[in-house]
C-alpha atoms as a PDB file:
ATOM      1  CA  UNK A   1      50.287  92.225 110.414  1.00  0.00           C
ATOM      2  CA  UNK A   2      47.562  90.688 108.535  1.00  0.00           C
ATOM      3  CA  UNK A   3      47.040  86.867 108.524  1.00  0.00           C
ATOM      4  CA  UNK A   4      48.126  87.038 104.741  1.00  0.00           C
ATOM      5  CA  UNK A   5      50.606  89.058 105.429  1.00  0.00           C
ATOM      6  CA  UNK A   6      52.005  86.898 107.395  1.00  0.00           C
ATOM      7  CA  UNK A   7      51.450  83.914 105.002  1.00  0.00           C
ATOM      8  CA  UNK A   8      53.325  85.863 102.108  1.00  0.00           C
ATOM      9  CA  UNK A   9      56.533  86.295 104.436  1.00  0.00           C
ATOM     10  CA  UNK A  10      56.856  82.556 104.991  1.00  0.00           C
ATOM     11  CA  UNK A  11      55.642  81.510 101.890  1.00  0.00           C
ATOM     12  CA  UNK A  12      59.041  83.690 100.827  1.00  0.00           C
ATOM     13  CA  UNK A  13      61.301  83.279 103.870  1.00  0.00           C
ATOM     14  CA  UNK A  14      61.221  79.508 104.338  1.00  0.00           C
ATOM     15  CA  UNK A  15      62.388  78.847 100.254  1.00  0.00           C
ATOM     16  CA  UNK A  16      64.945  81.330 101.081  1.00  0.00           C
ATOM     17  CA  UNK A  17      66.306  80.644 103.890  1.00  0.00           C
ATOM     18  CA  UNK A  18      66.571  77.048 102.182  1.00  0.00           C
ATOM     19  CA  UNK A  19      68.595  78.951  98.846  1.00  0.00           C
ATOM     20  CA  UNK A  20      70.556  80.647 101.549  1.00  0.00           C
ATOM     21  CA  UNK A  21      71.939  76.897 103.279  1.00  0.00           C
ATOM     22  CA  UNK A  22      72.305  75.512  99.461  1.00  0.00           C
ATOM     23  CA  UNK A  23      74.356  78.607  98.774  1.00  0.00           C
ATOM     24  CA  UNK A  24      76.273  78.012 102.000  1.00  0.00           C
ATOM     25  CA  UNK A  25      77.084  74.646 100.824  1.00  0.00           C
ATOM     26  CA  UNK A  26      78.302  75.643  97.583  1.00  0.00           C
ATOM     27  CA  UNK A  27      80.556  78.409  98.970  1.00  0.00           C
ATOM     28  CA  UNK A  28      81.797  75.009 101.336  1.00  0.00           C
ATOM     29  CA  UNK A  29      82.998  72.960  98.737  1.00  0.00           C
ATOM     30  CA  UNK A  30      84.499  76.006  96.458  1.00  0.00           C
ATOM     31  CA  UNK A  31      85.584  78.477  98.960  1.00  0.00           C
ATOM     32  CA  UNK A  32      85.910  76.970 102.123  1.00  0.00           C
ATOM     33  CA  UNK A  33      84.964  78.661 105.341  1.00  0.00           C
ATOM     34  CA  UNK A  34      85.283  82.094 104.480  1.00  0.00           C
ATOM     35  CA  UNK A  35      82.684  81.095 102.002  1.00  0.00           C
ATOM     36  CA  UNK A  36      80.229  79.870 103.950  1.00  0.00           C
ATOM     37  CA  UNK A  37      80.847  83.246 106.190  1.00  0.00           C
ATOM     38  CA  UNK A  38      80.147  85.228 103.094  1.00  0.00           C
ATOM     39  CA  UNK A  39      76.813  83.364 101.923  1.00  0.00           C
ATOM     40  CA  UNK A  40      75.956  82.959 105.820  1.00  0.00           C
ATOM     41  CA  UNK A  41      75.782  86.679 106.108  1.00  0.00           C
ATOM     42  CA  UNK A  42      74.590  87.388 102.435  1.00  0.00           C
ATOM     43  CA  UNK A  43      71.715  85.246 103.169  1.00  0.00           C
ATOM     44  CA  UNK A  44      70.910  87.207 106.335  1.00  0.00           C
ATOM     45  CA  UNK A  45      70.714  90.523 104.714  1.00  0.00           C
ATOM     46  CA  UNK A  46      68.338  89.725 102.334  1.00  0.00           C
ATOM     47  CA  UNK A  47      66.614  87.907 104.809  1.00  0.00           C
ATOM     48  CA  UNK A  48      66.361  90.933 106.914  1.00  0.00           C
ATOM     49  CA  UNK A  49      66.037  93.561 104.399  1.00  0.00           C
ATOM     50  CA  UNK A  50      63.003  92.047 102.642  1.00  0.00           C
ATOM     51  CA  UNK A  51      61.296  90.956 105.589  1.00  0.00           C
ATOM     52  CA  UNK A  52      61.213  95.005 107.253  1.00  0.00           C
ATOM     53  CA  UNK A  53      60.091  95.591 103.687  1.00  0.00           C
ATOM     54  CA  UNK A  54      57.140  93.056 104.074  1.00  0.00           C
ATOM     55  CA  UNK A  55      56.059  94.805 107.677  1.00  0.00           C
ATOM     56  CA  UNK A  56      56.259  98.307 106.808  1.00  0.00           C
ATOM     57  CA  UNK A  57      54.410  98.086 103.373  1.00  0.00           C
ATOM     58  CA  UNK A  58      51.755  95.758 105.753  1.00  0.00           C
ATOM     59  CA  UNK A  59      51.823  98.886 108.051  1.00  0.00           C
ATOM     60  CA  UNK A  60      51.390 100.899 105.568  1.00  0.00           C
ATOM     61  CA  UNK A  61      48.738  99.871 104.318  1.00  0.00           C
ATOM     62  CA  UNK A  62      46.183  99.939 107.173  1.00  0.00           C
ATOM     63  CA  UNK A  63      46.680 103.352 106.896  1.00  0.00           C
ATOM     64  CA  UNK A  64      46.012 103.853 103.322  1.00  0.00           C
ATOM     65  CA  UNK A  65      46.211 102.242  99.931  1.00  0.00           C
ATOM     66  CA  UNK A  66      48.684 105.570  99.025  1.00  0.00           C
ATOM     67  CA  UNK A  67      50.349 105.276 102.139  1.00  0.00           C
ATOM     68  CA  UNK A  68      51.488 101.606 101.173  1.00  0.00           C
ATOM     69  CA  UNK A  69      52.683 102.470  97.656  1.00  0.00           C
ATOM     70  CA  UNK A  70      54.810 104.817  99.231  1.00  0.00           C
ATOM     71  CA  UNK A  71      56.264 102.698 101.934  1.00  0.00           C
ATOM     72  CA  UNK A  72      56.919 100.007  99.089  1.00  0.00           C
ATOM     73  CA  UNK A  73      58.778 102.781  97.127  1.00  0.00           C
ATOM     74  CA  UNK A  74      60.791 103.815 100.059  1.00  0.00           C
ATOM     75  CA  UNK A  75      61.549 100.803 101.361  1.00  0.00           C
ATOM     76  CA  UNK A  76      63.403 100.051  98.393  1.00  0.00           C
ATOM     77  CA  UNK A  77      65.023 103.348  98.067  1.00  0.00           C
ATOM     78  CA  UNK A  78      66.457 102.436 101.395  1.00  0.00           C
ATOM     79  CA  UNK A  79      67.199  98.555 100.732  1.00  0.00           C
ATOM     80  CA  UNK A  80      69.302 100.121  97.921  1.00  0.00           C
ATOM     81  CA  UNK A  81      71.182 102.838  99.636  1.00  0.00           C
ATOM     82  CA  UNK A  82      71.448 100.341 102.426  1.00  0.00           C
ATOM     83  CA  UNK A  83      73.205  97.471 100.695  1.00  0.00           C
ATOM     84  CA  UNK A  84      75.447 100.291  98.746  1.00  0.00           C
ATOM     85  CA  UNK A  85      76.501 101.531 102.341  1.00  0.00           C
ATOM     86  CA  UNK A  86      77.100  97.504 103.631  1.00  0.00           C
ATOM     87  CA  UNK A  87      79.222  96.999 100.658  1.00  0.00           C
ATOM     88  CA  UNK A  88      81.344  99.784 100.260  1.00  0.00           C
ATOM     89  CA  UNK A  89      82.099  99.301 103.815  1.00  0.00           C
ATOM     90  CA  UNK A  90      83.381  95.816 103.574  1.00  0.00           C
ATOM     91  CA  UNK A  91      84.410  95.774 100.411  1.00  0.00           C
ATOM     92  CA  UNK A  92      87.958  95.299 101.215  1.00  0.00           C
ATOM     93  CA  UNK A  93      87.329  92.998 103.604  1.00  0.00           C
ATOM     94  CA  UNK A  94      89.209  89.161 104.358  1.00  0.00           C
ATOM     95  CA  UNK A  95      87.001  88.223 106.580  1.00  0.00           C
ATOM     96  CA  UNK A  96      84.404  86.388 103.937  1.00  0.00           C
ATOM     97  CA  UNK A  97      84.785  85.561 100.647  1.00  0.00           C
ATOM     98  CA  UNK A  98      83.372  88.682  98.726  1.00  0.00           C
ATOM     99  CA  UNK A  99      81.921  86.369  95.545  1.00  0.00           C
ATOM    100  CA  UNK A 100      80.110  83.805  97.711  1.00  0.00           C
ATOM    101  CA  UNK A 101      78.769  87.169  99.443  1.00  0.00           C
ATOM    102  CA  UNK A 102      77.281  88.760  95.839  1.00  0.00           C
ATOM    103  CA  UNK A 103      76.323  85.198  94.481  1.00  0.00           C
ATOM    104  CA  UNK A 104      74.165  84.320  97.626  1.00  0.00           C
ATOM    105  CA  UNK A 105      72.540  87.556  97.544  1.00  0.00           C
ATOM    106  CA  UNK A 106      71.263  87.724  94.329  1.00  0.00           C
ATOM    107  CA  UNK A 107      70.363  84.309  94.623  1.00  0.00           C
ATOM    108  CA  UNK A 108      68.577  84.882  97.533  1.00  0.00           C
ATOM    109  CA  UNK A 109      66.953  87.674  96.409  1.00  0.00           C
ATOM    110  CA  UNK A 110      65.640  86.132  93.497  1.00  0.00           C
ATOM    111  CA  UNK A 111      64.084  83.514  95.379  1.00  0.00           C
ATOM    112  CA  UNK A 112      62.621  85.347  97.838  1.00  0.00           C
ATOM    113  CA  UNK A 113      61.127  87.594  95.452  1.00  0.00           C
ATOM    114  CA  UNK A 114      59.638  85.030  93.136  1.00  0.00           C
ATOM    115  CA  UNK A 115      58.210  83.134  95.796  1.00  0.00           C
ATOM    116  CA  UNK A 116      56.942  86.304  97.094  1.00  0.00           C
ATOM    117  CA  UNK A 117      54.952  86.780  93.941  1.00  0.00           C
ATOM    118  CA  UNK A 118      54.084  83.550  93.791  1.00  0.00           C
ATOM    119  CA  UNK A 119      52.324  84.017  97.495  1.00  0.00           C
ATOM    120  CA  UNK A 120      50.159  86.994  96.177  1.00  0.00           C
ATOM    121  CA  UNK A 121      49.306  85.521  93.266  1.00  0.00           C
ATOM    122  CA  UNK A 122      47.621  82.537  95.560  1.00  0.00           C
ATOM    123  CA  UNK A 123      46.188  85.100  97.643  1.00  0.00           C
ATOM    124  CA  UNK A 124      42.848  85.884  97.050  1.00  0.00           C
ATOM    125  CA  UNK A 125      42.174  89.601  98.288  1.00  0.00           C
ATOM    126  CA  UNK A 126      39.209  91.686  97.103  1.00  0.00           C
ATOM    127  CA  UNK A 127      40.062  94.486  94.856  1.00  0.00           C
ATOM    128  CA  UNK A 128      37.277  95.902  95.276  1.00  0.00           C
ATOM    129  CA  UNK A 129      35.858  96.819  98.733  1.00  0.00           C
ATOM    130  CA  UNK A 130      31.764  94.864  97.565  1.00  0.00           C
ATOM    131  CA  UNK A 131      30.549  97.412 101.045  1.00  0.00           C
ATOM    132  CA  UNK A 132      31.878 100.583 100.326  1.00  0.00           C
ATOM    133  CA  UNK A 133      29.442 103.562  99.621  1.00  0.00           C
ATOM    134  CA  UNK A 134      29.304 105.281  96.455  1.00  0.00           C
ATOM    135  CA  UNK A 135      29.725 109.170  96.763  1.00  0.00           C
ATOM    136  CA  UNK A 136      26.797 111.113  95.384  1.00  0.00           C
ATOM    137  CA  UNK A 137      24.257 107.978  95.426  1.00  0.00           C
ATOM    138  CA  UNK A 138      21.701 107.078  97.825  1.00  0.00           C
ATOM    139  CA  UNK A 139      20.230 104.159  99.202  1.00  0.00           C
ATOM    140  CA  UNK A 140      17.303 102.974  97.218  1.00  0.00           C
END
């Protein structure tokens, strides 16, 4: 991973991971344990999901600029199959409380992806490569 790279995944993991104990305090005082279970473990799926997002688009693109649009495309192809899979499998389950689950997810995710944009936004990468040759045109 890049240095910015790496810069955009904490500027978006620590403010998360800060949503994610808020949430778990919230699910305290209305659901009790089971709630803090639920946003515990909603809080670490988005944690994980986004952040394998963040390394294989980063991956990606030291291949290619088209390799990393397509890594970004199926990463979230898979996020969403993914979290379809995790909750039909539990969604019967007793073990958490199912709302404090969905409510720290989305939470979470929201964060993480706005402070995610907010990192790129404050990162300043070229768009255009100022070295590269132009096809067809000599040196003069």
């Amino acid at each position: 991973m890049q240095a910015n790279d790496v810069r955009v995944l904490k500027s978006a993991a620590i403010p998360t991971l800060v949503a994610g104990v808020v949430a778990m305090v919230v699910a305290l005082l209305t659901a009790g344990g089971e709630g803090v279970l639920g946003a515990a473990i909603g809080t670490v799926l988005v944690g994980v999901f986004f952040t394998i997002s963040v390394v294989v688009v980063s991956y990606a693109a030291r291949v290619s600029p088209q390799m990393m649009a397509i890594a970004a495309m199926l990463s979230y192809l898979v996020k969403v199959i993914a979290i379809m899979v995790v909750l039909t499998a539990f969604r019967d389950t007793t073990m958490w409380d199912n709302q404090a689950f969905a409510w720290s997810v989305v939470g979470c995710t929201l964060v993480w992806t706005g402070f995610e944009v907010r990192a790129f936004m404050k990162t300043k990468l070229l768009y255009v490569d100022p070295e590269a040759a132009v096809p067809g045109k000599g040196d003069s």
